[in-house]
Protein backbone atom coordinates (compact mmCIF):
# COMPACT_ATOMS: atom_id res chain seq x y z
CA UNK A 1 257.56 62.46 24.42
CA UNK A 2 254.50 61.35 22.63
CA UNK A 3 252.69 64.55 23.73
CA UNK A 4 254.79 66.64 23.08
CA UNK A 5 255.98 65.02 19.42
CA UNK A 6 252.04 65.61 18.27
CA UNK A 7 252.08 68.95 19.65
CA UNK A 8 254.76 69.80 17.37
CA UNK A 9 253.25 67.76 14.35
CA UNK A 10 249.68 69.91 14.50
CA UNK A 11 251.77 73.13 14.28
CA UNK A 12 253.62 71.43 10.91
CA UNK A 13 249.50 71.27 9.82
CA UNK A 14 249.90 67.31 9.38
CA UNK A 15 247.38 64.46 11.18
CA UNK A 16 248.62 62.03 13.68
CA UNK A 17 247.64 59.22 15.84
CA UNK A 18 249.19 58.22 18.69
CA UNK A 19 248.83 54.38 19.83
CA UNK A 20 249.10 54.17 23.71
CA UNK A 21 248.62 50.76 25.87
CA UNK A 22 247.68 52.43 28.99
CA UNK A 23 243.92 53.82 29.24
CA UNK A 24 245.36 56.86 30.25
CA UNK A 25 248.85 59.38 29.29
CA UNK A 26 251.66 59.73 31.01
CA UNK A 27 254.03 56.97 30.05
CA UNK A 28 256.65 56.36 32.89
CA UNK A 29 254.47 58.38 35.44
CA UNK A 30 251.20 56.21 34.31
CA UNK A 31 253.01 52.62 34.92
CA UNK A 32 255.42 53.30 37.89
CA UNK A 33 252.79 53.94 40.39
CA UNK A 34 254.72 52.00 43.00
CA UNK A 35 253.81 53.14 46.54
CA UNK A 36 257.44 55.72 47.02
CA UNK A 37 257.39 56.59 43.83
CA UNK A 38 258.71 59.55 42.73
CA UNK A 39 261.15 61.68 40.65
CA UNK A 40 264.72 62.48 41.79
CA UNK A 41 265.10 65.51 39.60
CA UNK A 42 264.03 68.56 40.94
CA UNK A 43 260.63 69.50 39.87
CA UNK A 44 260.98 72.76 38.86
CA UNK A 45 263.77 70.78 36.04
CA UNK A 46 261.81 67.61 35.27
CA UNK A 47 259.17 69.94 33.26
CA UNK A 48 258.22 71.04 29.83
CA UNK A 49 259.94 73.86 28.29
CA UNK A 50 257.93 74.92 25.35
CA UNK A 51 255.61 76.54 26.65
CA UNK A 52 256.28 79.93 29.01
CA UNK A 53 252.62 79.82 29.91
CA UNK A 54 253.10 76.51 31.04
CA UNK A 55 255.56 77.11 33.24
CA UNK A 56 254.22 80.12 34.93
CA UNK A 57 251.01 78.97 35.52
CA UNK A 58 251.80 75.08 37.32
CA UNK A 59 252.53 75.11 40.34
CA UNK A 60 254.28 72.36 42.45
CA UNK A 61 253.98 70.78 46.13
CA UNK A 62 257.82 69.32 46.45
CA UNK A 63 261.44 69.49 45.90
CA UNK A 64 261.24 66.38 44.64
CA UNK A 65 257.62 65.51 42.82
CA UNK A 66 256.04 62.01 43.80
CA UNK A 67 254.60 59.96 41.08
CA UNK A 68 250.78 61.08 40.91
CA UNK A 69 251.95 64.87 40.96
CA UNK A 70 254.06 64.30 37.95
CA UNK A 71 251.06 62.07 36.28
CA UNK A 72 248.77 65.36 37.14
CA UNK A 73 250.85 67.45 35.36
CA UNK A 74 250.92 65.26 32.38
CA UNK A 75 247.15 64.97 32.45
CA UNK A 76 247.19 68.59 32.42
CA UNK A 77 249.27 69.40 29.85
CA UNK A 78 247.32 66.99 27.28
CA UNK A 79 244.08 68.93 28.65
CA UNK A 80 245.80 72.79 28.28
CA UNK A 81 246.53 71.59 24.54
CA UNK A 82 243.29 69.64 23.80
CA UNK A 83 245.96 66.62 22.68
CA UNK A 84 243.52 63.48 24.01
CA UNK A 85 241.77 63.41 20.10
CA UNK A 86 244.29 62.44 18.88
CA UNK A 87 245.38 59.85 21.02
CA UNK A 88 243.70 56.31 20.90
CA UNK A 89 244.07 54.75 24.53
CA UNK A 90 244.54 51.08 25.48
CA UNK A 91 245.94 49.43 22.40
CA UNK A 92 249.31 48.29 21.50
CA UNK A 93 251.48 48.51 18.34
CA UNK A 94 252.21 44.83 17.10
CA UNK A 95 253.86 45.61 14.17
CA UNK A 96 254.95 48.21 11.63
CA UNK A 97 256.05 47.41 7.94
CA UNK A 98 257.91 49.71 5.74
CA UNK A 99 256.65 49.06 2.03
CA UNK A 100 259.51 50.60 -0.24
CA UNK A 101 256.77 50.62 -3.48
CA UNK A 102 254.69 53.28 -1.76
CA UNK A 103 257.58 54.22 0.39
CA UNK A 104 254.96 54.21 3.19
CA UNK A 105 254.73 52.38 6.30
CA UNK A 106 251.69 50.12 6.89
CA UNK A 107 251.33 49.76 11.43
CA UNK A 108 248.95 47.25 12.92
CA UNK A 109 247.48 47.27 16.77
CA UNK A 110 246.45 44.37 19.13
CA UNK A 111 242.85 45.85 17.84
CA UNK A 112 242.91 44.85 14.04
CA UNK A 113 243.59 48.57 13.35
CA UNK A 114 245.71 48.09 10.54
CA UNK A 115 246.88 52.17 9.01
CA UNK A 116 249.09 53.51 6.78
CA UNK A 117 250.95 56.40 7.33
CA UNK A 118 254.18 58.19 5.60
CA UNK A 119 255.80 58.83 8.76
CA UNK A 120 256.35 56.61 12.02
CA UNK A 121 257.74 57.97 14.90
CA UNK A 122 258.51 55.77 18.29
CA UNK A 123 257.98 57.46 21.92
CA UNK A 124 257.82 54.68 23.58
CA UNK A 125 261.11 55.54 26.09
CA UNK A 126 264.02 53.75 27.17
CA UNK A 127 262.75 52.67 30.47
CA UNK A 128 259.67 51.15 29.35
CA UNK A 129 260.08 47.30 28.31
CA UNK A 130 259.32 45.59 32.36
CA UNK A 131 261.53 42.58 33.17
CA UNK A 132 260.96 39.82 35.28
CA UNK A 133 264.06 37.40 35.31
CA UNK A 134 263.28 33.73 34.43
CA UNK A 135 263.61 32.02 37.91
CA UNK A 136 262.70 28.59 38.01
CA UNK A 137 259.19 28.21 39.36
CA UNK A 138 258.00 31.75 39.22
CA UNK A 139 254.53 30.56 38.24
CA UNK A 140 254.20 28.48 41.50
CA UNK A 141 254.27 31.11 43.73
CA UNK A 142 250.43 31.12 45.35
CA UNK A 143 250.63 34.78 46.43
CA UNK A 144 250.68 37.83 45.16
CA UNK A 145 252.99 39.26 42.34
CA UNK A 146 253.97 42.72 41.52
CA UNK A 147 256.24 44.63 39.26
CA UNK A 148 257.44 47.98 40.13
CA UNK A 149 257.12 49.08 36.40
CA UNK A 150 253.57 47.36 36.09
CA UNK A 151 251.98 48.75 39.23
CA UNK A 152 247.77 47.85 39.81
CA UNK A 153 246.36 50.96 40.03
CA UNK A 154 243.62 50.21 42.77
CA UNK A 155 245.87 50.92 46.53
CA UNK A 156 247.91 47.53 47.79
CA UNK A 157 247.41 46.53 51.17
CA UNK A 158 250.85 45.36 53.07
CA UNK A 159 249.43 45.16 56.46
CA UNK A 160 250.31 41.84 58.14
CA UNK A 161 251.74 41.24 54.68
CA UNK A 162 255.37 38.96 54.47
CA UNK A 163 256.87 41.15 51.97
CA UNK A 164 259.44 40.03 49.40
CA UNK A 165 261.83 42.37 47.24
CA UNK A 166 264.05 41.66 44.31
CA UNK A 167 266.12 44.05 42.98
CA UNK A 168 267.89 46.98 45.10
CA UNK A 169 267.98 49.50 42.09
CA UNK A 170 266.06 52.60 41.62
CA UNK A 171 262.70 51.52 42.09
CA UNK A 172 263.94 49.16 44.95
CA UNK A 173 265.33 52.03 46.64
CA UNK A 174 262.19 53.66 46.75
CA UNK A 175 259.69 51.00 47.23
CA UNK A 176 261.68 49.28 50.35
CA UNK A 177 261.39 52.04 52.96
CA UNK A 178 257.41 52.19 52.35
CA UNK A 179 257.14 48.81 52.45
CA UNK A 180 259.07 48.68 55.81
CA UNK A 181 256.47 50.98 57.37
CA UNK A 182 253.58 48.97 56.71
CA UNK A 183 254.30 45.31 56.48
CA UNK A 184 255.13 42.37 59.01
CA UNK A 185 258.53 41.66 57.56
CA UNK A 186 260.25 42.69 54.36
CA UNK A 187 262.76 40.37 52.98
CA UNK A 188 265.15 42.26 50.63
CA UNK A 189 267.49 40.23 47.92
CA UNK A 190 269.86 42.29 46.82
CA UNK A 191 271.96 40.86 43.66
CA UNK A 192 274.28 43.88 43.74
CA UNK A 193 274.54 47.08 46.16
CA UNK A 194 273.90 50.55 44.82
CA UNK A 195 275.09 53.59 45.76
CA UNK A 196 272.12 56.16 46.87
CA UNK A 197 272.46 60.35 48.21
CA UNK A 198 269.64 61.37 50.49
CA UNK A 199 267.09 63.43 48.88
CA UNK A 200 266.32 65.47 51.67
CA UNK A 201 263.09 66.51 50.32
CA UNK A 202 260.86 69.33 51.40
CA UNK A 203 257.60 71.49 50.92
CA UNK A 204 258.60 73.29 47.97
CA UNK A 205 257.27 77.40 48.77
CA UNK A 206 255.93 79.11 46.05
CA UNK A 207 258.55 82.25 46.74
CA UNK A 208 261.27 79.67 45.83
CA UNK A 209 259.07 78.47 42.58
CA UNK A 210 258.63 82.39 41.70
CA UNK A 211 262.89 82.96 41.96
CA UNK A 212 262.96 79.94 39.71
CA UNK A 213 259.95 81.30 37.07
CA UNK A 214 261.48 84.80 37.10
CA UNK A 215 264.55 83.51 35.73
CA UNK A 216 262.75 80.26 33.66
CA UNK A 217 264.25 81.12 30.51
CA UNK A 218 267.83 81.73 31.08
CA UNK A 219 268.01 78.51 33.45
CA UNK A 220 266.57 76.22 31.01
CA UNK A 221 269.02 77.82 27.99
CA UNK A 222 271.80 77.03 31.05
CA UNK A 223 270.79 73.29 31.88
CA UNK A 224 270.84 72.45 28.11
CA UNK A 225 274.13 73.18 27.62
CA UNK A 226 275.42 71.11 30.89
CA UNK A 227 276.13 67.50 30.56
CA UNK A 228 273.20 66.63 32.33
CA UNK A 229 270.38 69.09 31.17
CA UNK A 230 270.16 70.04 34.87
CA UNK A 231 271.55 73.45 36.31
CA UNK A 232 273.65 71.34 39.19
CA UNK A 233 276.66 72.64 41.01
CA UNK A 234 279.26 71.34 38.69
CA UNK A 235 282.36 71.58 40.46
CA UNK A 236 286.03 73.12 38.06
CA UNK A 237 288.16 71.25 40.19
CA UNK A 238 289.51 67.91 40.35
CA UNK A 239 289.39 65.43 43.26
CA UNK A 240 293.17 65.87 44.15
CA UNK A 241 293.60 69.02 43.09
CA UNK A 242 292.62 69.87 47.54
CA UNK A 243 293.84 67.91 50.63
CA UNK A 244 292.38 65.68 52.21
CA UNK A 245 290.51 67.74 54.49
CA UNK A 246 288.75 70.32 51.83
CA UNK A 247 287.68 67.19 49.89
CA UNK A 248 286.30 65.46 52.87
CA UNK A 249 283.95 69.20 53.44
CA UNK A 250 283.33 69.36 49.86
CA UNK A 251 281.66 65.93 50.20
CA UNK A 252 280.24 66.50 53.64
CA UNK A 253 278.58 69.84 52.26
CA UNK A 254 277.33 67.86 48.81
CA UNK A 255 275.80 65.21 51.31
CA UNK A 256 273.89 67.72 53.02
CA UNK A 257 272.51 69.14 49.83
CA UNK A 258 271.22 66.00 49.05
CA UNK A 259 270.17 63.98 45.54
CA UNK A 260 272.49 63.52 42.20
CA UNK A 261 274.48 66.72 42.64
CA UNK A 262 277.11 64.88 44.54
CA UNK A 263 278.80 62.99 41.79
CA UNK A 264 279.62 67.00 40.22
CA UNK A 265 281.51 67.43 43.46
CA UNK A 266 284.97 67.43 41.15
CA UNK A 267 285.26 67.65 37.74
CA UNK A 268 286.84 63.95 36.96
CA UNK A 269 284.70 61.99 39.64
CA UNK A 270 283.46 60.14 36.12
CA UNK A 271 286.81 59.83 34.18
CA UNK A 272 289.48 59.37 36.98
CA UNK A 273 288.62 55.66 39.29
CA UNK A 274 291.19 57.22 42.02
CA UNK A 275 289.15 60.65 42.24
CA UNK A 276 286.28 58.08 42.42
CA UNK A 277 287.37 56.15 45.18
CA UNK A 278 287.06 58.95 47.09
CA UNK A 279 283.89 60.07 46.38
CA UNK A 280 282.94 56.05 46.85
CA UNK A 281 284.47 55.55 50.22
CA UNK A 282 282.85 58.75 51.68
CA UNK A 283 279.37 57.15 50.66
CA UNK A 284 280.56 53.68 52.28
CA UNK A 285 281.39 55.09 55.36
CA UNK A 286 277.99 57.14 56.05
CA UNK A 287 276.32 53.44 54.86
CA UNK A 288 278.58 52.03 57.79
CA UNK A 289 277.58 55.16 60.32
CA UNK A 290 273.80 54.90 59.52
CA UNK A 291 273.59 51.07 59.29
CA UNK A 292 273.74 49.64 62.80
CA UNK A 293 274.85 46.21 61.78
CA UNK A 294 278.25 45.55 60.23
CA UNK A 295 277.33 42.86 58.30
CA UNK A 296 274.71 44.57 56.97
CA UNK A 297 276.90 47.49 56.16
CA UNK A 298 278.52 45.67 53.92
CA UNK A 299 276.59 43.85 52.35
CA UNK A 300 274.99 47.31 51.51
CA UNK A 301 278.04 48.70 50.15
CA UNK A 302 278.73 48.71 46.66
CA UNK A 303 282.78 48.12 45.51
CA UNK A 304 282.61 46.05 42.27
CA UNK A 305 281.18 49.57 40.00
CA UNK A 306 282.49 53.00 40.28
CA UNK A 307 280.56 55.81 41.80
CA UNK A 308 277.16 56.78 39.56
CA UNK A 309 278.30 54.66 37.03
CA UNK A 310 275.41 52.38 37.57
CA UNK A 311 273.29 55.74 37.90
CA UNK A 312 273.43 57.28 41.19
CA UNK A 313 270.31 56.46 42.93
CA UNK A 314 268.67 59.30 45.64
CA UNK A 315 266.55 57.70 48.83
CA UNK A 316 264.33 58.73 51.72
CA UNK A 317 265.50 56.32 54.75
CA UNK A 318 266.64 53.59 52.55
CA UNK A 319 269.51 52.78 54.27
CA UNK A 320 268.37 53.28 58.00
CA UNK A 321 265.38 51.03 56.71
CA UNK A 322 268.06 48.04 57.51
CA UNK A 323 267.97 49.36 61.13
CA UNK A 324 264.06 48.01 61.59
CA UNK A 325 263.54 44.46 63.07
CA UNK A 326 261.02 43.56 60.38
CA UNK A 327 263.54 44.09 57.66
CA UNK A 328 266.66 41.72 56.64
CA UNK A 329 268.37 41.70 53.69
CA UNK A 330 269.70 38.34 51.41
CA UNK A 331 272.82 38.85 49.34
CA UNK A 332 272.19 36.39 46.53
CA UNK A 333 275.48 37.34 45.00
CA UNK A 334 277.14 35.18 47.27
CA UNK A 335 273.86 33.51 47.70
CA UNK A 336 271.79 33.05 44.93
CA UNK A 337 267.82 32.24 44.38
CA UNK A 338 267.37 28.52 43.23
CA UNK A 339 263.92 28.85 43.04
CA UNK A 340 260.38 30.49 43.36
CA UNK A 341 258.14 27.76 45.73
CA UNK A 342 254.34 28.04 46.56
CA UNK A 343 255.54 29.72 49.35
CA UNK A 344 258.53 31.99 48.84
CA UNK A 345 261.76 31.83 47.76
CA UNK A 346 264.50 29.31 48.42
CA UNK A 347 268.47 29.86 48.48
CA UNK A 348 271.05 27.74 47.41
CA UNK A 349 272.00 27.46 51.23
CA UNK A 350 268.43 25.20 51.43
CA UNK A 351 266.56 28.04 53.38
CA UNK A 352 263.24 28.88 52.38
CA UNK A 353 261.75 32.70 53.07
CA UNK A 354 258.19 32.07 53.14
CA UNK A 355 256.04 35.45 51.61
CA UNK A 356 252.62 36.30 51.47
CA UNK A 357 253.52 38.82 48.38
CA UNK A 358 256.25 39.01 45.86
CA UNK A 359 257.85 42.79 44.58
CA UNK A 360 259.87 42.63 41.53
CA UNK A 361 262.32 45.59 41.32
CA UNK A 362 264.06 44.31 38.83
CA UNK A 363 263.49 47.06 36.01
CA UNK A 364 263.44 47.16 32.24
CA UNK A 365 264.73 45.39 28.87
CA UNK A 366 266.60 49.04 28.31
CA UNK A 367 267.40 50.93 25.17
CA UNK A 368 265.82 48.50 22.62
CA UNK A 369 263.67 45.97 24.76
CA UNK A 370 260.54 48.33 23.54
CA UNK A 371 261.63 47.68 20.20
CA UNK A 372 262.56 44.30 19.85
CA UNK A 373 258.99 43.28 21.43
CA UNK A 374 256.89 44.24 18.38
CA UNK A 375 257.56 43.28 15.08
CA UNK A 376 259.32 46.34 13.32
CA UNK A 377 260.50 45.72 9.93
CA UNK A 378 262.58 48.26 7.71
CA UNK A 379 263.50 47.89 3.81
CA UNK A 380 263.59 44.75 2.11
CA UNK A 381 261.42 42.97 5.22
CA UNK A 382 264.94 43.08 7.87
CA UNK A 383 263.76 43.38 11.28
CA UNK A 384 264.70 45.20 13.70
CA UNK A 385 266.23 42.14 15.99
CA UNK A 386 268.35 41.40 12.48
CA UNK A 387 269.65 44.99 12.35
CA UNK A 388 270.89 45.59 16.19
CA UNK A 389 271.83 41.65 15.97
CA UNK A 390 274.86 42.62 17.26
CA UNK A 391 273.97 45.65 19.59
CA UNK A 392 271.36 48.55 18.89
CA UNK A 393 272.56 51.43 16.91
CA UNK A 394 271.27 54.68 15.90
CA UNK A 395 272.42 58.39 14.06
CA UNK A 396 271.83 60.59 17.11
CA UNK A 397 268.96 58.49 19.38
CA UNK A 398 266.47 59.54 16.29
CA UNK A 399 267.25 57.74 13.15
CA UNK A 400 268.54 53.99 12.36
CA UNK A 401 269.54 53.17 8.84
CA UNK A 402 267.81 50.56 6.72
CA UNK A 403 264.46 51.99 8.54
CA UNK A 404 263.29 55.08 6.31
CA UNK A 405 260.82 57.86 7.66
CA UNK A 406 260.85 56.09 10.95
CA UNK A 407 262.27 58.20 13.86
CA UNK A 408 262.89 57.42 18.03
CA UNK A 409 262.50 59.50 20.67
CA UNK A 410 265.34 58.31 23.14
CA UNK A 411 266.67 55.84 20.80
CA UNK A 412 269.65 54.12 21.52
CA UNK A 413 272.65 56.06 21.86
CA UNK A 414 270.57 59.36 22.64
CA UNK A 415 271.11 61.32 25.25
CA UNK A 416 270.89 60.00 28.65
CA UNK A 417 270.05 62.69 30.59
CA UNK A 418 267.43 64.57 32.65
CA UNK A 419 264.38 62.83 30.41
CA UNK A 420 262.38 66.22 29.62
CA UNK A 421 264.89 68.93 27.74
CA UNK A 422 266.24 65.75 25.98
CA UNK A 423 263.12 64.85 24.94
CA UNK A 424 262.48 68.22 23.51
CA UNK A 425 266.05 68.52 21.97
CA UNK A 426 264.84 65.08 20.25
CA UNK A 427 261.42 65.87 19.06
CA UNK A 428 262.68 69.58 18.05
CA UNK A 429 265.04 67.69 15.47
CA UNK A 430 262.33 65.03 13.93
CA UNK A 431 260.43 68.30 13.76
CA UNK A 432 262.61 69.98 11.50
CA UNK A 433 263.44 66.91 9.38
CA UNK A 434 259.79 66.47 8.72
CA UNK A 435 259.53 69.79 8.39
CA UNK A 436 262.19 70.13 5.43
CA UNK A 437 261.17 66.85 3.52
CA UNK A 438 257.86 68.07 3.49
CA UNK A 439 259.19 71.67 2.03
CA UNK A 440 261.28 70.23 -0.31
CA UNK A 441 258.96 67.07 -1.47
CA UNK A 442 261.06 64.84 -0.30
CA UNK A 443 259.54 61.66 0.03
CA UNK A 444 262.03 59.97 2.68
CA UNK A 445 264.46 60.99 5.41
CA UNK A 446 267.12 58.09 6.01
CA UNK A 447 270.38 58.26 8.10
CA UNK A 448 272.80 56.46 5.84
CA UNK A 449 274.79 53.54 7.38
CA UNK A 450 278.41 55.59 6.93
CA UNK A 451 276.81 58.32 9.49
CA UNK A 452 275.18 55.92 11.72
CA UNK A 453 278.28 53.97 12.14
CA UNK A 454 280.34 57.13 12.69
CA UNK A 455 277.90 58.26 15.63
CA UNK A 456 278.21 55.03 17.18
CA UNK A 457 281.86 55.45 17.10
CA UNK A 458 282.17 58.56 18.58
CA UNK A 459 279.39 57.59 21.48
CA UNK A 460 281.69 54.54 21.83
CA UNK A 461 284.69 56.50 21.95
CA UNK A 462 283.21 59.00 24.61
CA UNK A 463 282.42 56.43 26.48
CA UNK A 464 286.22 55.09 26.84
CA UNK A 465 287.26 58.47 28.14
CA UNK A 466 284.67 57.56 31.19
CA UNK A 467 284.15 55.14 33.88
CA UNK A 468 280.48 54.03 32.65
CA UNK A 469 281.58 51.18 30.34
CA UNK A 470 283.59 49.66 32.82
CA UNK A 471 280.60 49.17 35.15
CA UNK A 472 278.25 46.22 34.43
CA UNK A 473 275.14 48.26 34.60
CA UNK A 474 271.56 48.20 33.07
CA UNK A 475 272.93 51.34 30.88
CA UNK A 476 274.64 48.80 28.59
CA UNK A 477 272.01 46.18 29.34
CA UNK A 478 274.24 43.88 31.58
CA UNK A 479 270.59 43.32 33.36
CA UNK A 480 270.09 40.94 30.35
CA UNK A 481 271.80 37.46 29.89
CA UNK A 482 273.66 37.63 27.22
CA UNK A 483 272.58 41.28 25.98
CA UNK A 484 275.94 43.02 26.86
């Protein structure tokens, strides 16, 4: 996003800086270097757009690209369009101060940098705030901690490791079955079950990249105007609308297919929780054919969320991982972590897993964690924490009221979709409102509080004619305490 947004500035003729932590681009691709990592949206989708030239000329290795491919690419695209001057590596934005005088915002960096500039534009992602949850003792722990989202860059060693996970999300999902493979035991607490599709990933050919290129322009103008910004097989019919045994195919031929696609096998899988059911039992019984262990099984399968409403997750082996005799997995739903000891973890039941290393897959402060960290304040000194008090709001992800010139990429209630057309779709439109105040003189661009509050309705209204608000899922910040 960040790229991409000063891309689009230098063609408006204006200067920029852009603040990054990292010593190096590629913001989700640059942190979440997690040995499995890797993208579950086809790679010829999770790509730029702007640029045809682009597009021809990269090549990829996979159906599915792993972390350092994607991070290549990035690294790449700042080269191809000489971006890196403008970028100022390894410092953080602290705080950012709208003065309503000047009508000009004054930002300040963990460096003493402290600049002034008319517009201030934040693409710092959804995904991007790391969380650890406060278990008593975490600082006792004598070995080794990780977090998924805050991955050392130099290669961990697992061998003869005891290997702890938290957190069976995304990242767990990916993280576990590499672990497995390596290390003398992996212990795996699961708080709640997720549902994951196989990804059945392959050597992508380059005759199958050059159908795609050939036809580059009409399939991205298709995926933009799906739900999902990705050209899936969206299916016209609904779950009931076939017996028993065409539905049972449909999902059987979705399942061979592999990744996300299999939530568009019928058309109200996401609105209608009996159409659902189906979709969800299917999943639970090829947990119970591939998972050896009953017990396990279950444990494994998710019933308190519907179907992808917690974000379907795609996996390599994640579920025959449970198979392996170095593996077990702790359900501390039923029960929970008391604490973290010198040497592991202990349960409520008294039992203490002893671990050489400890993996936190526990994922992010979403939405407005990235936000709430720094100190961001609008007109008349509010902050940001006093203005999304209640929950965080925005006009269309880009704009928040009370919070002139300032615009997000990915705010909250933008899309949530495949992250790179929505990111364009986002920086396109903060490139056109800059682009007309600066044509017409205009010396701020502000989203009243009427409009914002009429988007939020109508995202909040969507919402009800779906399944997604009645899961409790990271999407609406459940991860949080108190947050939801």
């Amino acid at each position: 996003a960040g790229l991409y947004m000063l891309y689009r500035l230098r063609q408006l003729g204006m200067t920029a800086r852009v603040y990054e932590s990292g010593d190096g681009v590629g913001g989700t691709w640059y942190w979440n270097r997690y040995p499995g990592a890797r993208c579950d949206v086809e790679s010829m989708q999770y790509s730029y757009s702007f640029s045809e030239e682009l597009q021809q000329e990269w090549e990829w290795t996979e159906r599915y690209p792993k972390q350092a491919e994607i991070l290549t690419y990035i690294n790449h695209v700042a080269d191809r369009f000489d971006l890196r001057p403008d970028i100022q590596l390894e410092t953080r934005v602290v705080s950012a101060t709208y003065d309503e005088a000047s009508q000009r915002w004054t930002v300040e960096t963990d460096h003493g940098d402290k600049v002034c500039a008319q517009y201030v534009i934040s693409a710092a992602g959804c995904l991007s705030a790391a969380r650890v949850p406060e278990i008593p003792g975490l600082e006792n722990f004598t070995g080794k901690q990780y977090h998924t989202g805050h991955w050392p860059h130099e290669p961990v060693d697992f061998t003869g490791q005891r290997v702890g996970v938290i957190g069976t999300g995304s990242s767990g999902i990916q993280i576990i079955p590499v672990l497995a493979r390596q290390a003398k035991a992996v212990t795996v607490f699961q708080r709640t079950p997720n549902f994951s599709i196989p990804a059945w990933n392959r050597p992508l050919p380059r005759e199958d990249q050059q159908v795609w290129k050939a036809q580059y322009a009409e399939n991205r103008e298709r995926a933009r105007s799906t739900r999902s910004g990705i050209l899936y097989d969206y299916s016209q019919r609904a779950a009931f609308a076939v017996d028993e045994t065409e539905r049972q195919q449909e999902y059987e031929r979705r399942w061979a297919r592999g990744g996300a696609n299999f939530t568009h096998s019928f058309n109200d899988i996401y609105s209608d929780r009996q159409a659902n059911d189906t979709a969800a039992e299917f999943v639970r019984g090829k947990i119970r054919d591939l998972v050896k262990n009953p017990t396990v099984a279950a444990l494994l399968s998710p019933t308190d969320h519907a179907i992808g409403t917690k974000r379907i997750c795609v996996d390599t082996d994640y579920y025959e991982t449970f198979n392996r005799d170095n593996v077990s997995l702790v359900s501390i739903k039923e029960n929970p972590i008391s604490e973290i000891t010198t040497r592991g973890v202990r349960t409520e039941d008294g039992v203490e897993h002893e671990l050489d290393l400890l993996i936190f897959a526990t994922g992010f402060d979403t939405v407005d964690g990235q936000y709430t960290r720094m100190d961001l304040r609008g007109r008349g000194g509010r902050t940001i924490q006093e203005h999304w008090a209640e929950a965080p709001t925005s006009y269309l992800g880009v704009a928040t009221t009370g919070f002139p010139n300032m615009f997000m990429i990915l705010g909250p209630n933008g899309p949530f979709a495949n992250i790179p057309p929505a990111i364009e779709v986002q920086v396109d439109l903060v490139f056109d409102l800059v682009k007309a105040a600066e044509a017409a003189s205009a010396p701020v661009v502000e989203v009243n509080r009427e409009t914002e509050d009429g988007w939020t309705a109508t995202c909040q209204m969507i919402a009800s004619y779906t399944l997604f608000d009645r899961a409790e899922s990271w999407i609406f910040g459940a991860n949080i305490p108190g947050k939801r």
